[in-house]
C-alpha atoms as a PDB file:
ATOM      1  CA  UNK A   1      -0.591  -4.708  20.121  1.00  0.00           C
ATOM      2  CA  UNK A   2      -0.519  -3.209  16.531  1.00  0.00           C
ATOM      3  CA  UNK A   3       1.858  -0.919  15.081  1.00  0.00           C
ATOM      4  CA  UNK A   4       0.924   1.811  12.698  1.00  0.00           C
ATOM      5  CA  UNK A   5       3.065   3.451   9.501  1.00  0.00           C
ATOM      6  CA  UNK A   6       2.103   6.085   7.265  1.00  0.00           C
ATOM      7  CA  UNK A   7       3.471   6.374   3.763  1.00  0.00           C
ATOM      8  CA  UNK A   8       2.375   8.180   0.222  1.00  0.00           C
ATOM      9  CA  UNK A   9       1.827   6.185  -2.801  1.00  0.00           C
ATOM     10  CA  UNK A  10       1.902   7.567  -5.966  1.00  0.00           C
ATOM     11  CA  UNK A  11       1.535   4.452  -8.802  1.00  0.00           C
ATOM     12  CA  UNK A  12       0.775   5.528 -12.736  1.00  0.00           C
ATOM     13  CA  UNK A  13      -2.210   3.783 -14.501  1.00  0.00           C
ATOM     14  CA  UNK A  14      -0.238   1.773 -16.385  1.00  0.00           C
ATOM     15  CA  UNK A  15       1.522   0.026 -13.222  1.00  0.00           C
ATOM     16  CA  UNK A  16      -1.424  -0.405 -11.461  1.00  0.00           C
ATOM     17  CA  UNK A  17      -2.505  -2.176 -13.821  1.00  0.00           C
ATOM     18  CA  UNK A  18       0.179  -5.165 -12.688  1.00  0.00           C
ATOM     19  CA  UNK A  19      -0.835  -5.032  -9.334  1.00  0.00           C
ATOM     20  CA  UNK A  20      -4.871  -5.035 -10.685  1.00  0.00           C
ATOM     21  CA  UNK A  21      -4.092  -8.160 -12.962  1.00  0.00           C
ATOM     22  CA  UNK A  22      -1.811  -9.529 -10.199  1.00  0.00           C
ATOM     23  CA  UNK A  23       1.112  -9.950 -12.652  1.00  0.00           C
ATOM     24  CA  UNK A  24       2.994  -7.886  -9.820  1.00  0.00           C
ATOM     25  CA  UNK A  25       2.748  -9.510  -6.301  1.00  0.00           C
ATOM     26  CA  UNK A  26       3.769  -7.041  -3.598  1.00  0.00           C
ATOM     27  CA  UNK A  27       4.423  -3.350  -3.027  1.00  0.00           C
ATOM     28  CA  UNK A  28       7.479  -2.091  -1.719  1.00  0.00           C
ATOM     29  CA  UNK A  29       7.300   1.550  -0.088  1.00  0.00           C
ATOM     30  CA  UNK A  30       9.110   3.451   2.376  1.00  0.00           C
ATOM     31  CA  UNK A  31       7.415   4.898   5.502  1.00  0.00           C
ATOM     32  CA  UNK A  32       7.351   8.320   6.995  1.00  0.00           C
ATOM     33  CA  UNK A  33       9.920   7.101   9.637  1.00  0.00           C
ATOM     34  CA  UNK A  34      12.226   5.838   6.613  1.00  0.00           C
ATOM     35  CA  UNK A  35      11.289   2.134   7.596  1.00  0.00           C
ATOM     36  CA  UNK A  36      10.634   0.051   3.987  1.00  0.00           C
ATOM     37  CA  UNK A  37       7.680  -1.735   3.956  1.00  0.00           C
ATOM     38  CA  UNK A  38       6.590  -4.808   1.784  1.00  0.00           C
ATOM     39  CA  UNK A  39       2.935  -5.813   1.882  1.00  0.00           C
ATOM     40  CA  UNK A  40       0.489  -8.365  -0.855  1.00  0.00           C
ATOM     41  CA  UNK A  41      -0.425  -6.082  -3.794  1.00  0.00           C
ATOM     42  CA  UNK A  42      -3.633  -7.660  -3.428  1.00  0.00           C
ATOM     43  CA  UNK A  43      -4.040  -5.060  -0.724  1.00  0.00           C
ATOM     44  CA  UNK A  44      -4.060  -1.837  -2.547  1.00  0.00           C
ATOM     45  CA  UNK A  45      -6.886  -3.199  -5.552  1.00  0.00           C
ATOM     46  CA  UNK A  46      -9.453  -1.161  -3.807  1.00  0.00           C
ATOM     47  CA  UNK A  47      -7.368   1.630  -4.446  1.00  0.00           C
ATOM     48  CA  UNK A  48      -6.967   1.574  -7.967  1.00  0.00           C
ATOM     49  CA  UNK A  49      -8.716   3.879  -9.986  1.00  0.00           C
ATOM     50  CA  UNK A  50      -8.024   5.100 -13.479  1.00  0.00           C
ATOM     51  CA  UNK A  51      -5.174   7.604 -12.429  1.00  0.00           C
ATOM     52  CA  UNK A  52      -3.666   4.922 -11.025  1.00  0.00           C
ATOM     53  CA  UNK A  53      -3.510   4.716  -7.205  1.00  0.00           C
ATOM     54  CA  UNK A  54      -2.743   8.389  -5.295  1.00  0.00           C
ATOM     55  CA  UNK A  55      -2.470   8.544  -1.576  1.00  0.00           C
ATOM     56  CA  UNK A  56      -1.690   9.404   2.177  1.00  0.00           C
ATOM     57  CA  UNK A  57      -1.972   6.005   3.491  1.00  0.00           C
ATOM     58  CA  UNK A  58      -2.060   4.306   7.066  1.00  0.00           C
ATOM     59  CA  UNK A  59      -1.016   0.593   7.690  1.00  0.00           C
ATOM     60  CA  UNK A  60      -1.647  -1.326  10.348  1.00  0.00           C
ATOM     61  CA  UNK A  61       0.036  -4.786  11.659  1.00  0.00           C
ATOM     62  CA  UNK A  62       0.477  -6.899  14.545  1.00  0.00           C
ATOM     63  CA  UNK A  63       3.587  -8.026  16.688  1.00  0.00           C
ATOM     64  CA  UNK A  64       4.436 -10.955  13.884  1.00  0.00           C
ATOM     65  CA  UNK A  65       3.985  -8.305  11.002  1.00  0.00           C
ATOM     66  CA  UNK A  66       1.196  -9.602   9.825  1.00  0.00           C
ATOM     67  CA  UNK A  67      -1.080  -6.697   7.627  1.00  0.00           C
ATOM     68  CA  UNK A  68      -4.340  -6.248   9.904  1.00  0.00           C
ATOM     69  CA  UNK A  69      -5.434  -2.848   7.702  1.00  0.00           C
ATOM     70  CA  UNK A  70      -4.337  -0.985   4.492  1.00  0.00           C
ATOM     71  CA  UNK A  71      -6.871   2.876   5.074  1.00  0.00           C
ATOM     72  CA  UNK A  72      -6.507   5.520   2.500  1.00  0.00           C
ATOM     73  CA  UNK A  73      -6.288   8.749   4.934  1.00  0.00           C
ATOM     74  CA  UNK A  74      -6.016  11.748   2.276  1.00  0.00           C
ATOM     75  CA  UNK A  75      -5.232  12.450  -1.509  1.00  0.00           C
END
């Protein structure tokens, strides 16, 4: 069964551009529910843009943790 967190991210241009070059490996946020949540940065490239990345987002996982979906839901 997979679990579900929401969380905003709010990331300037300038460190995006770590996570976009993959000089910066994983993202470490906290969740609506005040769980923290680390997750591949690789995950959040499609997000990028050149604000930076901006966003209500969902994640999804399975019973071992394991990321099944990173969704942008809103600015």
């Amino acid at each position: 069964m997979a679990s579900e967190l929401r969380f905003r991210l709010a990331i300037s241009a300038d460190e995006a551009g770590r996570y976009y070059q993959g000089t910066a490996h994983s993202v470490v946020v906290t969740a609506e529910n005040g769980q923290k949540l680390q997750f591949p940065a690789s995950h959040i490239r499609p997000f990028i843009n050149q604000l930076g990345v901006r966003g209500y987002f969902s994640i999804q996982f399975d019973k071992n943790n394991k990321l099944i979906a990173l969704k942008k839901i809103a600015d």
